[in-house]
ModelCIF file with pLDDT and N, C-alpha, C, O atoms, coordinates in Angstrom:
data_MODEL
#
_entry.id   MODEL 
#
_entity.id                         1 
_entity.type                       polymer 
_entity.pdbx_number_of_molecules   1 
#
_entity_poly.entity_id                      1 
_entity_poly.type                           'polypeptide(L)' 
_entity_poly.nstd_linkage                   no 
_entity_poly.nstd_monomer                   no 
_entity_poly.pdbx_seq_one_letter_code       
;(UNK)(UNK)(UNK)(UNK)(UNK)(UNK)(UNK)(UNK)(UNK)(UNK)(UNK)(UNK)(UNK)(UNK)(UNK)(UNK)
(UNK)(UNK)(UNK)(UNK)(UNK)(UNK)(UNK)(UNK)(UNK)(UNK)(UNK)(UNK)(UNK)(UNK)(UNK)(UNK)
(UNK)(UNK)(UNK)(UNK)(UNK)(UNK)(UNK)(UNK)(UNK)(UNK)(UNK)(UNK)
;
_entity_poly.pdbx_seq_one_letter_code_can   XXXXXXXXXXXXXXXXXXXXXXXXXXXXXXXXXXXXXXXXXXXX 
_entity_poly.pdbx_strand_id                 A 
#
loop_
_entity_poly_seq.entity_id 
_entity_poly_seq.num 
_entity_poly_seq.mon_id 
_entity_poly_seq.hetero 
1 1  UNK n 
1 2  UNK n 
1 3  UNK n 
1 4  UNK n 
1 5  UNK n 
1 6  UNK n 
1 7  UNK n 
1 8  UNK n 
1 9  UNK n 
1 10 UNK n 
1 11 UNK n 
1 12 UNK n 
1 13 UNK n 
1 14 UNK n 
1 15 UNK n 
1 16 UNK n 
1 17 UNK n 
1 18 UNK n 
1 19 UNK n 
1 20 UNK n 
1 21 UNK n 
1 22 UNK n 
1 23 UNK n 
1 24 UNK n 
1 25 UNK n 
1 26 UNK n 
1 27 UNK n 
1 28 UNK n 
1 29 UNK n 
1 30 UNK n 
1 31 UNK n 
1 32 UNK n 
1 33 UNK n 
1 34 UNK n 
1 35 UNK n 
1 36 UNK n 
1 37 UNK n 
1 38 UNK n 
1 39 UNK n 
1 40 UNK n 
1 41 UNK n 
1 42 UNK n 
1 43 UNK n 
1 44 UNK n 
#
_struct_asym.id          A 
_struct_asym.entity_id   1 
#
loop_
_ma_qa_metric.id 
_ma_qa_metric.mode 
_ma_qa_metric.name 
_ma_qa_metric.software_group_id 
_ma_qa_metric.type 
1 global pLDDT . pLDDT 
2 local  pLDDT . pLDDT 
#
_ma_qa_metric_global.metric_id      1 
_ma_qa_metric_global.metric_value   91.52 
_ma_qa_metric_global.model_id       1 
_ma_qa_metric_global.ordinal_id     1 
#
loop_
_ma_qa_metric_local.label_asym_id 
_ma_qa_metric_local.label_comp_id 
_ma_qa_metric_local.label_seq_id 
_ma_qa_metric_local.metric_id 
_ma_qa_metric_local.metric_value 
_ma_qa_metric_local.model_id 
_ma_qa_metric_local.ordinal_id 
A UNK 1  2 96.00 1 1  
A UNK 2  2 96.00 1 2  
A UNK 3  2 96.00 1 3  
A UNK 4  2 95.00 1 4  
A UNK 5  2 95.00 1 5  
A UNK 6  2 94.00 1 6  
A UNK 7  2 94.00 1 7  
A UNK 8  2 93.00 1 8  
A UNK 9  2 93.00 1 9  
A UNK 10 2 93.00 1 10 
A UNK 11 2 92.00 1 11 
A UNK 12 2 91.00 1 12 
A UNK 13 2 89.00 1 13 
A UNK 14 2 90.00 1 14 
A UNK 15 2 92.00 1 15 
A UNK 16 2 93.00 1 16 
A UNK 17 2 91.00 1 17 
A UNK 18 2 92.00 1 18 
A UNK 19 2 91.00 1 19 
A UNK 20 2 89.00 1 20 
A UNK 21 2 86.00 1 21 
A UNK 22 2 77.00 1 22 
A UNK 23 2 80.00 1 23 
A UNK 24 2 83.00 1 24 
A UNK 25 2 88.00 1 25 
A UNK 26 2 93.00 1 26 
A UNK 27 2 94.00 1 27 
A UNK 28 2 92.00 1 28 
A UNK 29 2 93.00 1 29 
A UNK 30 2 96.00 1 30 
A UNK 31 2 95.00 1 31 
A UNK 32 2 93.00 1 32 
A UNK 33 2 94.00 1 33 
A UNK 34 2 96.00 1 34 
A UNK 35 2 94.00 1 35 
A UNK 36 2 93.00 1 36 
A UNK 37 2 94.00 1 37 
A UNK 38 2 93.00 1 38 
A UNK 39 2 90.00 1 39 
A UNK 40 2 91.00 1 40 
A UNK 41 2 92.00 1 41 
A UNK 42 2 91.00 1 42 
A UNK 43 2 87.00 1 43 
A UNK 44 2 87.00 1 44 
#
loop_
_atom_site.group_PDB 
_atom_site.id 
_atom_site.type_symbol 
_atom_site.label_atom_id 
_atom_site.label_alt_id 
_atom_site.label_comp_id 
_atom_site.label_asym_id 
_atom_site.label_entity_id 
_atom_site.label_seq_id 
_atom_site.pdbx_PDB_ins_code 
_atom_site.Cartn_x 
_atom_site.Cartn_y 
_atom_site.Cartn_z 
_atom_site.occupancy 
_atom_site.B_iso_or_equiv 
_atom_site.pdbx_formal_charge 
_atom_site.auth_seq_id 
_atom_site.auth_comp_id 
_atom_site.auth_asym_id 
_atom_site.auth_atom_id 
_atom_site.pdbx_PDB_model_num 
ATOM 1   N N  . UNK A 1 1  ? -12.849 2.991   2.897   1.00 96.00 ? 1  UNK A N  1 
ATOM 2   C CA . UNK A 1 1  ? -12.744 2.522   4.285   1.00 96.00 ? 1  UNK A CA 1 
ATOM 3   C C  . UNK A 1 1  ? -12.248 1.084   4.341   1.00 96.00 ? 1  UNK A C  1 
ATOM 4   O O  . UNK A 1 1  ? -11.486 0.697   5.227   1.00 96.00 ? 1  UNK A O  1 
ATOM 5   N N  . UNK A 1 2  ? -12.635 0.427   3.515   1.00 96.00 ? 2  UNK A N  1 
ATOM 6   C CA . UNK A 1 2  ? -12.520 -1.228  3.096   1.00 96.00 ? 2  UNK A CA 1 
ATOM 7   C C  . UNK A 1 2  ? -10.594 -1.087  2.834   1.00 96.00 ? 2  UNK A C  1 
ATOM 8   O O  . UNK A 1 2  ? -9.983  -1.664  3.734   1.00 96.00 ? 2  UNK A O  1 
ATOM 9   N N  . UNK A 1 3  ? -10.004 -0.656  2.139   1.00 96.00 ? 3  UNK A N  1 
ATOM 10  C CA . UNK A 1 3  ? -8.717  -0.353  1.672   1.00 96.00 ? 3  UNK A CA 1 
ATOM 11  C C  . UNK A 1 3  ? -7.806  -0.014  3.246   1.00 96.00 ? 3  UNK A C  1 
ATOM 12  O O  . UNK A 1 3  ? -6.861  -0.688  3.656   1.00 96.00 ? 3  UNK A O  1 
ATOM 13  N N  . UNK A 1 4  ? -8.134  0.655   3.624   1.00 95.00 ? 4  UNK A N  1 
ATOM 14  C CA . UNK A 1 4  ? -7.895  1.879   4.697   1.00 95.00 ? 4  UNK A CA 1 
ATOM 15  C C  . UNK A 1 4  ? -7.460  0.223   6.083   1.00 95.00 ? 4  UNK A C  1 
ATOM 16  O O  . UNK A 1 4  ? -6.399  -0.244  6.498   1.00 95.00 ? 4  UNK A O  1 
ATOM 17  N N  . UNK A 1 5  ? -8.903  -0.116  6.328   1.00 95.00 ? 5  UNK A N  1 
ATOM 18  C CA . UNK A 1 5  ? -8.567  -1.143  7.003   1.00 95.00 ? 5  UNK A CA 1 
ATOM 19  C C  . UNK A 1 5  ? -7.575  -2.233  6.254   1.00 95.00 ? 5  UNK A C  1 
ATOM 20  O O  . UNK A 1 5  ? -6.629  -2.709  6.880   1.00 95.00 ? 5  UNK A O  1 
ATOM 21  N N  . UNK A 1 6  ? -7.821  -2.579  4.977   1.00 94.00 ? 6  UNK A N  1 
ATOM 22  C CA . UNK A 1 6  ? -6.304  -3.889  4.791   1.00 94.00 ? 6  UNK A CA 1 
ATOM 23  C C  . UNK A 1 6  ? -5.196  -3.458  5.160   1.00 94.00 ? 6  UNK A C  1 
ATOM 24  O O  . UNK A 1 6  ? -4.215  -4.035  5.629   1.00 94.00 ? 6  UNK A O  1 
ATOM 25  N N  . UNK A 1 7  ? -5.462  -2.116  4.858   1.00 94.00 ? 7  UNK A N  1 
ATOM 26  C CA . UNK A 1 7  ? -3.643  -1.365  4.981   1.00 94.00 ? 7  UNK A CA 1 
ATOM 27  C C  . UNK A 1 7  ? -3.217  -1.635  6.807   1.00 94.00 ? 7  UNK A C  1 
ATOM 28  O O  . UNK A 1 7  ? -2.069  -1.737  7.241   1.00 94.00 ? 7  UNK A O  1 
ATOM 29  N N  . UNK A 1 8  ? -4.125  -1.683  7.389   1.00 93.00 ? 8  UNK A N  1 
ATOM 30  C CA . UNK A 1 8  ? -4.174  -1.414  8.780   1.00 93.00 ? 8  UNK A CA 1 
ATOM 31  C C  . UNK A 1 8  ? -3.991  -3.098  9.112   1.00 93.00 ? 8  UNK A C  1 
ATOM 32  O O  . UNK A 1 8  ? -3.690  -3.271  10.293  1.00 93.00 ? 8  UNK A O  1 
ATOM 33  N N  . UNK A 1 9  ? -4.081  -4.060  8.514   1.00 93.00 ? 9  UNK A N  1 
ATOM 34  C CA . UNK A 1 9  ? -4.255  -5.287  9.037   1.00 93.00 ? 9  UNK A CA 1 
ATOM 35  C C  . UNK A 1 9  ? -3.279  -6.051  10.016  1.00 93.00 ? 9  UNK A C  1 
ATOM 36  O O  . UNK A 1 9  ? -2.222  -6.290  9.431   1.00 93.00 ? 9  UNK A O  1 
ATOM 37  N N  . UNK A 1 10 ? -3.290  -6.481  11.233  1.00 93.00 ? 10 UNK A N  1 
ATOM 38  C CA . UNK A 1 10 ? -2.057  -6.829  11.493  1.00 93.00 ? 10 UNK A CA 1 
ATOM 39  C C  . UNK A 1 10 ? -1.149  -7.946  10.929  1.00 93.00 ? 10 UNK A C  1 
ATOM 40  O O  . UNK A 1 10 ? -1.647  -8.915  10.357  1.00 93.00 ? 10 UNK A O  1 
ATOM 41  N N  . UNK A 1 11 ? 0.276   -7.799  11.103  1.00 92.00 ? 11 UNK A N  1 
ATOM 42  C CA . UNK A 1 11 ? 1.201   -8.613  10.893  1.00 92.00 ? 11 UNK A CA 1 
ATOM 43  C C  . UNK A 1 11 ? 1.909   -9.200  11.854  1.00 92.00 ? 11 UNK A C  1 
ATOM 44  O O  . UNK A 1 11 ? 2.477   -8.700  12.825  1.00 92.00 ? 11 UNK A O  1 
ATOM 45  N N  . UNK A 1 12 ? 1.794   -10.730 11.364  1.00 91.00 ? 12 UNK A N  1 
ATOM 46  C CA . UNK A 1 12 ? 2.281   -11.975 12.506  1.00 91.00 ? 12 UNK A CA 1 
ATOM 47  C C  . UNK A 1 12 ? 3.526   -11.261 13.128  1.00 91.00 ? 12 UNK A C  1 
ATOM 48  O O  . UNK A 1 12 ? 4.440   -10.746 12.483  1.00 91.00 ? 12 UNK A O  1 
ATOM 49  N N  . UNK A 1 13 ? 3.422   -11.311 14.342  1.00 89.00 ? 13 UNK A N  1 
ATOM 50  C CA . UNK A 1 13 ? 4.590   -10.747 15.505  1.00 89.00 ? 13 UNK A CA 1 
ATOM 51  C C  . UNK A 1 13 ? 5.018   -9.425  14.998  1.00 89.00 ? 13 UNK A C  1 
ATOM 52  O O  . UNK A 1 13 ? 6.156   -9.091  15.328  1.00 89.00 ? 13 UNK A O  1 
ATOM 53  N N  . UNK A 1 14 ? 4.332   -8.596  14.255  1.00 90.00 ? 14 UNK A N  1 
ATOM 54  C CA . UNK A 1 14 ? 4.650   -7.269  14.235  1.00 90.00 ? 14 UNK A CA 1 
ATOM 55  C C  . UNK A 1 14 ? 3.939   -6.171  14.697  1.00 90.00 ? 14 UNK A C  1 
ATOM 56  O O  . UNK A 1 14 ? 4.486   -5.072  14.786  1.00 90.00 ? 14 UNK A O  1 
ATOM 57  N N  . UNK A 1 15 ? 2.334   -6.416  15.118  1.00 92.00 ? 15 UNK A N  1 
ATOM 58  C CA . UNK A 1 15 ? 1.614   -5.425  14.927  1.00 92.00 ? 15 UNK A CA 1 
ATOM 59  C C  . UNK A 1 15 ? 0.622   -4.892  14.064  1.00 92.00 ? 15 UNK A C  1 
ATOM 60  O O  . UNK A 1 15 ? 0.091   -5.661  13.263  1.00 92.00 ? 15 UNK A O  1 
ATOM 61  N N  . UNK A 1 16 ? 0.295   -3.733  14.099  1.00 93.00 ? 16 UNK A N  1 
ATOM 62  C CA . UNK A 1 16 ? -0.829  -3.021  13.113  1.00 93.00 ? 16 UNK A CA 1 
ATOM 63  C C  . UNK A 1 16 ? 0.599   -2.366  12.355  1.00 93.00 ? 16 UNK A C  1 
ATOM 64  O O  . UNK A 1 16 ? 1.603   -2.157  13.036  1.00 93.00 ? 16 UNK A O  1 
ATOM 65  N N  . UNK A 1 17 ? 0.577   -2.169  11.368  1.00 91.00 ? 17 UNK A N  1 
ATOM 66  C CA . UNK A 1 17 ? 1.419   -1.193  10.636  1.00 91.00 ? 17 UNK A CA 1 
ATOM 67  C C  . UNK A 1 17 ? 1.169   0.201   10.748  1.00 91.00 ? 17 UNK A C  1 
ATOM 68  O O  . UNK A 1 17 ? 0.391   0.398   11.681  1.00 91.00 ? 17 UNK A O  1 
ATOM 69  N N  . UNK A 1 18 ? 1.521   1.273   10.164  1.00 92.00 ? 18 UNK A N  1 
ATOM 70  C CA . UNK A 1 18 ? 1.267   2.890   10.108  1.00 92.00 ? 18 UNK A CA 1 
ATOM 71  C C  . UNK A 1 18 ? 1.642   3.547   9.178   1.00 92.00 ? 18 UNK A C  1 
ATOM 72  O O  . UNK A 1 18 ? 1.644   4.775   9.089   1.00 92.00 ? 18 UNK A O  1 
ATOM 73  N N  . UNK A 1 19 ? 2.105   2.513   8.162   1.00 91.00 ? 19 UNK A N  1 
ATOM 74  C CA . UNK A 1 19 ? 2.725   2.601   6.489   1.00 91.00 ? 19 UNK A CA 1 
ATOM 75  C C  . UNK A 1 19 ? 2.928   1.456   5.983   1.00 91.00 ? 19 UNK A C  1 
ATOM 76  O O  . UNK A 1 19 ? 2.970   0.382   6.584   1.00 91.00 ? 19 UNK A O  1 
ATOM 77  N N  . UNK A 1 20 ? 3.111   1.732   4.431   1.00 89.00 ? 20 UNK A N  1 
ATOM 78  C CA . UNK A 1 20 ? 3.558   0.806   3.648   1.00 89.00 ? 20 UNK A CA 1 
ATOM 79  C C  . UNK A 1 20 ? 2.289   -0.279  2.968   1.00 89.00 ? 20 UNK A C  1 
ATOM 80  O O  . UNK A 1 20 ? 1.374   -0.759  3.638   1.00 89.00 ? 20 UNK A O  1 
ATOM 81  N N  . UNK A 1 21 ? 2.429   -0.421  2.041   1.00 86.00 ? 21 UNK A N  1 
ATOM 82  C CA . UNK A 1 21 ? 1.409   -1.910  1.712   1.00 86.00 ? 21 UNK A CA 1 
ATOM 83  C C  . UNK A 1 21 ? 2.291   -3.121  1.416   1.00 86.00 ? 21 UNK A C  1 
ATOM 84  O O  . UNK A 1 21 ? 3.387   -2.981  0.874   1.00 86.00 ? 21 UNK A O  1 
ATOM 85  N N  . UNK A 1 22 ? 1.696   -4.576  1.856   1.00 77.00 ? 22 UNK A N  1 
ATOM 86  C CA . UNK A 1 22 ? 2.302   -5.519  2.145   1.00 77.00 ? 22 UNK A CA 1 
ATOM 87  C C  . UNK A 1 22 ? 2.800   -6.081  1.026   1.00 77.00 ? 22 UNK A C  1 
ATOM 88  O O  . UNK A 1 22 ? 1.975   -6.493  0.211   1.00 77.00 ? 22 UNK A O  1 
ATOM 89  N N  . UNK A 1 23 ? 4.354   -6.240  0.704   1.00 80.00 ? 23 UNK A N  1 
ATOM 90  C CA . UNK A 1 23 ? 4.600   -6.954  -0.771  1.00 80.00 ? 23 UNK A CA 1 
ATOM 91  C C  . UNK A 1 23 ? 3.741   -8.666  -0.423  1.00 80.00 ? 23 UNK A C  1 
ATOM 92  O O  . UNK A 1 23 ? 3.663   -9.251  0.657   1.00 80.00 ? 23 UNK A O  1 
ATOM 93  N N  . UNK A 1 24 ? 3.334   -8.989  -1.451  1.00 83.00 ? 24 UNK A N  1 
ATOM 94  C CA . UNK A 1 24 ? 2.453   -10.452 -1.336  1.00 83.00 ? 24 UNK A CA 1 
ATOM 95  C C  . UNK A 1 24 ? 1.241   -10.150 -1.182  1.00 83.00 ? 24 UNK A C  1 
ATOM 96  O O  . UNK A 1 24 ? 0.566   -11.166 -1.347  1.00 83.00 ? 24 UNK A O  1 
ATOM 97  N N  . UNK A 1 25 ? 0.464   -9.049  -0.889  1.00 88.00 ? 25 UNK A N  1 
ATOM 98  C CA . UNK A 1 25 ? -0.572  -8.480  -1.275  1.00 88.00 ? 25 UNK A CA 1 
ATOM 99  C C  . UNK A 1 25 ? -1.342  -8.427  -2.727  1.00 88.00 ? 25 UNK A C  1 
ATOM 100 O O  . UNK A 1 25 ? -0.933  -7.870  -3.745  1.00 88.00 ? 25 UNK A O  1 
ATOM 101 N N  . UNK A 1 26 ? -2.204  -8.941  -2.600  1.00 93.00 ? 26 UNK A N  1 
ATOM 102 C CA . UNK A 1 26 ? -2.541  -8.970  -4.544  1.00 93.00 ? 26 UNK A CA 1 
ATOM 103 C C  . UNK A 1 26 ? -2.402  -7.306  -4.931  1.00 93.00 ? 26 UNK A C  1 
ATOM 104 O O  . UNK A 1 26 ? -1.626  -6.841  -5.767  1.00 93.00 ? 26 UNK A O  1 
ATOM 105 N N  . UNK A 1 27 ? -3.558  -6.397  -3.927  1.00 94.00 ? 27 UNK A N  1 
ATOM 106 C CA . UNK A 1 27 ? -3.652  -5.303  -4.079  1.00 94.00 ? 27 UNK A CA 1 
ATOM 107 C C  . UNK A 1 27 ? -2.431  -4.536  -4.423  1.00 94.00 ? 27 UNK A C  1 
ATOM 108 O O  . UNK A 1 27 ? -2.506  -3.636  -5.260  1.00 94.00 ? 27 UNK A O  1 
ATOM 109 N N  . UNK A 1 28 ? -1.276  -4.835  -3.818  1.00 92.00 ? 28 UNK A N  1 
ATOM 110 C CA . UNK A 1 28 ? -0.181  -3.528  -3.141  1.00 92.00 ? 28 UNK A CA 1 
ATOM 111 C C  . UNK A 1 28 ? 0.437   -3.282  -4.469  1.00 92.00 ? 28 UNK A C  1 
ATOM 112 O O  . UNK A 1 28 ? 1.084   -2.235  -4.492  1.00 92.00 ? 28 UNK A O  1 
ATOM 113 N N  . UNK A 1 29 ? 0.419   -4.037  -5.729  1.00 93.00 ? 29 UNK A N  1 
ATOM 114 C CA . UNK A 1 29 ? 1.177   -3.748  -6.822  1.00 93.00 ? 29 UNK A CA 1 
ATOM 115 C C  . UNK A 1 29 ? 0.462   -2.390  -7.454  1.00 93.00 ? 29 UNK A C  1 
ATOM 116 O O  . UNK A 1 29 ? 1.088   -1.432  -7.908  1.00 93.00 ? 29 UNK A O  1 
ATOM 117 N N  . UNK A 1 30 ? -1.239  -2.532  -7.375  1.00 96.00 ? 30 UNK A N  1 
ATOM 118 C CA . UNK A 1 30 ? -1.762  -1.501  -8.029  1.00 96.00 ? 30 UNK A CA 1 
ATOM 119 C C  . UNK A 1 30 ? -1.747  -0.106  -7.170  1.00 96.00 ? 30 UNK A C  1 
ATOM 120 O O  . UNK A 1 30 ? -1.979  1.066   -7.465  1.00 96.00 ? 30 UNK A O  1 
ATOM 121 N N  . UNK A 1 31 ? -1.462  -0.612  -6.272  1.00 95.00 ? 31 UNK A N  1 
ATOM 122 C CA . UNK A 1 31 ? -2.185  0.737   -4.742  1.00 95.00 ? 31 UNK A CA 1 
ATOM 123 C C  . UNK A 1 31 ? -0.497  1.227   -4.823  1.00 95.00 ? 31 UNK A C  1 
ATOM 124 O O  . UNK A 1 31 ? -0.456  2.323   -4.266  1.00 95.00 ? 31 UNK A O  1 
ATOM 125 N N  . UNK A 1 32 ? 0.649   0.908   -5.214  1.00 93.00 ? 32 UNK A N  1 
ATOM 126 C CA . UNK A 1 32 ? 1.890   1.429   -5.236  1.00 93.00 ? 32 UNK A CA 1 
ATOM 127 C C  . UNK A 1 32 ? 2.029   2.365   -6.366  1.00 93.00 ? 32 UNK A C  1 
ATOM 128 O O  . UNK A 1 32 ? 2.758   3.356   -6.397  1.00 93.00 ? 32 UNK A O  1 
ATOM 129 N N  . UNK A 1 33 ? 1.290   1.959   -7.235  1.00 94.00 ? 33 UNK A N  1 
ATOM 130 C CA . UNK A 1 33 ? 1.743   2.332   -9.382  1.00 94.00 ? 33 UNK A CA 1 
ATOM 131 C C  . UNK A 1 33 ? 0.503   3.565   -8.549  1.00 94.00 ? 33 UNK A C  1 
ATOM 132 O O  . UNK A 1 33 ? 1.068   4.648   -8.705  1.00 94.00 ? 33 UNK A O  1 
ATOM 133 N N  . UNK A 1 34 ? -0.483  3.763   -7.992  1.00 96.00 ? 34 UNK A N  1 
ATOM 134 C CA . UNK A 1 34 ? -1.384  5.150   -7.456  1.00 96.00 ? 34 UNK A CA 1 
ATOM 135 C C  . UNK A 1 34 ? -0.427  5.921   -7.303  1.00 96.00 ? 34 UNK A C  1 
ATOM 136 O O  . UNK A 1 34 ? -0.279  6.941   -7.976  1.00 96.00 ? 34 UNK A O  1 
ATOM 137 N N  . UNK A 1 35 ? 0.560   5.434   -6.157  1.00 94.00 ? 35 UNK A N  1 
ATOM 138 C CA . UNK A 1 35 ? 1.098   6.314   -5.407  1.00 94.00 ? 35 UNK A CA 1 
ATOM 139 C C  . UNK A 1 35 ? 2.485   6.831   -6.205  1.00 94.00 ? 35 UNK A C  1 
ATOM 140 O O  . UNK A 1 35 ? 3.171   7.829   -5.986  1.00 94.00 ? 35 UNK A O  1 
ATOM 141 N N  . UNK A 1 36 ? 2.619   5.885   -7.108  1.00 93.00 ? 36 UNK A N  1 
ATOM 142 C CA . UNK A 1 36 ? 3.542   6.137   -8.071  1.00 93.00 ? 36 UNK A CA 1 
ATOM 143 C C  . UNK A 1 36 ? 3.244   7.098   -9.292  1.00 93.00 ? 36 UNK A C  1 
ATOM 144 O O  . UNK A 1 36 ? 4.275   7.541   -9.798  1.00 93.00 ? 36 UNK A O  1 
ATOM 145 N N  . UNK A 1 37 ? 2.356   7.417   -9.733  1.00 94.00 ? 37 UNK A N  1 
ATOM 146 C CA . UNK A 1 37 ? 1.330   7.856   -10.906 1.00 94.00 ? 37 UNK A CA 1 
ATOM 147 C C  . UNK A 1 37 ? 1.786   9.559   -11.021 1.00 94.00 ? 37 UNK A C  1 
ATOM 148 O O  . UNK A 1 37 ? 1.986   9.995   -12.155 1.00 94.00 ? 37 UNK A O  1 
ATOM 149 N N  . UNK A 1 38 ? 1.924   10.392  -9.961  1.00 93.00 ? 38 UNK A N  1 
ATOM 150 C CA . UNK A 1 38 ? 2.060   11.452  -9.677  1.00 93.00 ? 38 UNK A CA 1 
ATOM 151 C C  . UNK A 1 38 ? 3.901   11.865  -10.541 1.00 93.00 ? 38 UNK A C  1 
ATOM 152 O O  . UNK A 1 38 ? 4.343   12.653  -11.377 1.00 93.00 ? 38 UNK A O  1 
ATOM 153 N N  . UNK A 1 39 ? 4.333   10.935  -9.805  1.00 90.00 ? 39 UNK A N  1 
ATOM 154 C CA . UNK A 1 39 ? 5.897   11.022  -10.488 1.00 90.00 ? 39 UNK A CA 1 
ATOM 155 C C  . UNK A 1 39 ? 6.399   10.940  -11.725 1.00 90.00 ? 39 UNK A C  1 
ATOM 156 O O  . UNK A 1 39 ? 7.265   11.672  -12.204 1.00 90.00 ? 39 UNK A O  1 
ATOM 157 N N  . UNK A 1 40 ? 5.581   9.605   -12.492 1.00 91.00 ? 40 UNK A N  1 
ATOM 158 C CA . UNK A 1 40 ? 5.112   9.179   -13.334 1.00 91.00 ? 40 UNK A CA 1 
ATOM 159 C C  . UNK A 1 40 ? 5.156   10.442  -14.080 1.00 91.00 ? 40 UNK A C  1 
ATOM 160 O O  . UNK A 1 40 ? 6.280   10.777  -14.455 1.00 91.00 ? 40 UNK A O  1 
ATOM 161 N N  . UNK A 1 41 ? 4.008   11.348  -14.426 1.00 92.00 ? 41 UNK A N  1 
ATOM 162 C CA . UNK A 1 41 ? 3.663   12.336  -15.156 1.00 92.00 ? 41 UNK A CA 1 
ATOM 163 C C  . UNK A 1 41 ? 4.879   13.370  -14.353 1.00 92.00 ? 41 UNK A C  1 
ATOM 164 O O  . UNK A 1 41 ? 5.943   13.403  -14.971 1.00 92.00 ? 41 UNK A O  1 
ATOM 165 N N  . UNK A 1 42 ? 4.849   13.956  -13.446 1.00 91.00 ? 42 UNK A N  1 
ATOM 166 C CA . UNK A 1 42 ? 6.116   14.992  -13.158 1.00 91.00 ? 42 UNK A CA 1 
ATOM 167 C C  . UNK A 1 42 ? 7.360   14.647  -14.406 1.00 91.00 ? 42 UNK A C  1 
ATOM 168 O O  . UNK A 1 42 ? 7.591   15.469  -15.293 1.00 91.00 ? 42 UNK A O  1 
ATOM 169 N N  . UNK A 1 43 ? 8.035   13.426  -14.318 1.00 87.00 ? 43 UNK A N  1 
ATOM 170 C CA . UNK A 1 43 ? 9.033   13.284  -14.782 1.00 87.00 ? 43 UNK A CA 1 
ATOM 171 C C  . UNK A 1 43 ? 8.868   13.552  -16.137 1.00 87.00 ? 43 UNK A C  1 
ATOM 172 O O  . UNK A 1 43 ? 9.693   14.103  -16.867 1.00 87.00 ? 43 UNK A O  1 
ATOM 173 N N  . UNK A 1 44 ? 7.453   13.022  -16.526 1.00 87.00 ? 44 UNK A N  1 
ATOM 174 C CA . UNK A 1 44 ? 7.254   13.196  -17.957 1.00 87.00 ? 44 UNK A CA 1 
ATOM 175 C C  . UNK A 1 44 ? 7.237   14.559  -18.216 1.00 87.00 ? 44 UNK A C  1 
ATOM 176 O O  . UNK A 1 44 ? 7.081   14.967  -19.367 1.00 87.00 ? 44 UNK A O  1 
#
């Protein structure tokens, strides 16, 4: 839930988002290589 909301955080003059994690995010490098992980092994 904690995750769920950063993802949701707003951005100066943009809004709440509805995708994506923020590059400059400490998190977003690891929470990308997740979402990446699946492909990762497929390809393999």
């Amino acid at each position: 839930s904690i995750i769920k909301a950063m993802l949701k955080a707003p951005i100066q003059g943009e809004g709440i988002p509805n995708k994506g994690t923020p590059q400059g995010g400490i998190l977003s490098p690891l929470l990308s290589n997740i979402v990446l992980n699946e492909l990762d092994w497929w390809i393999s």
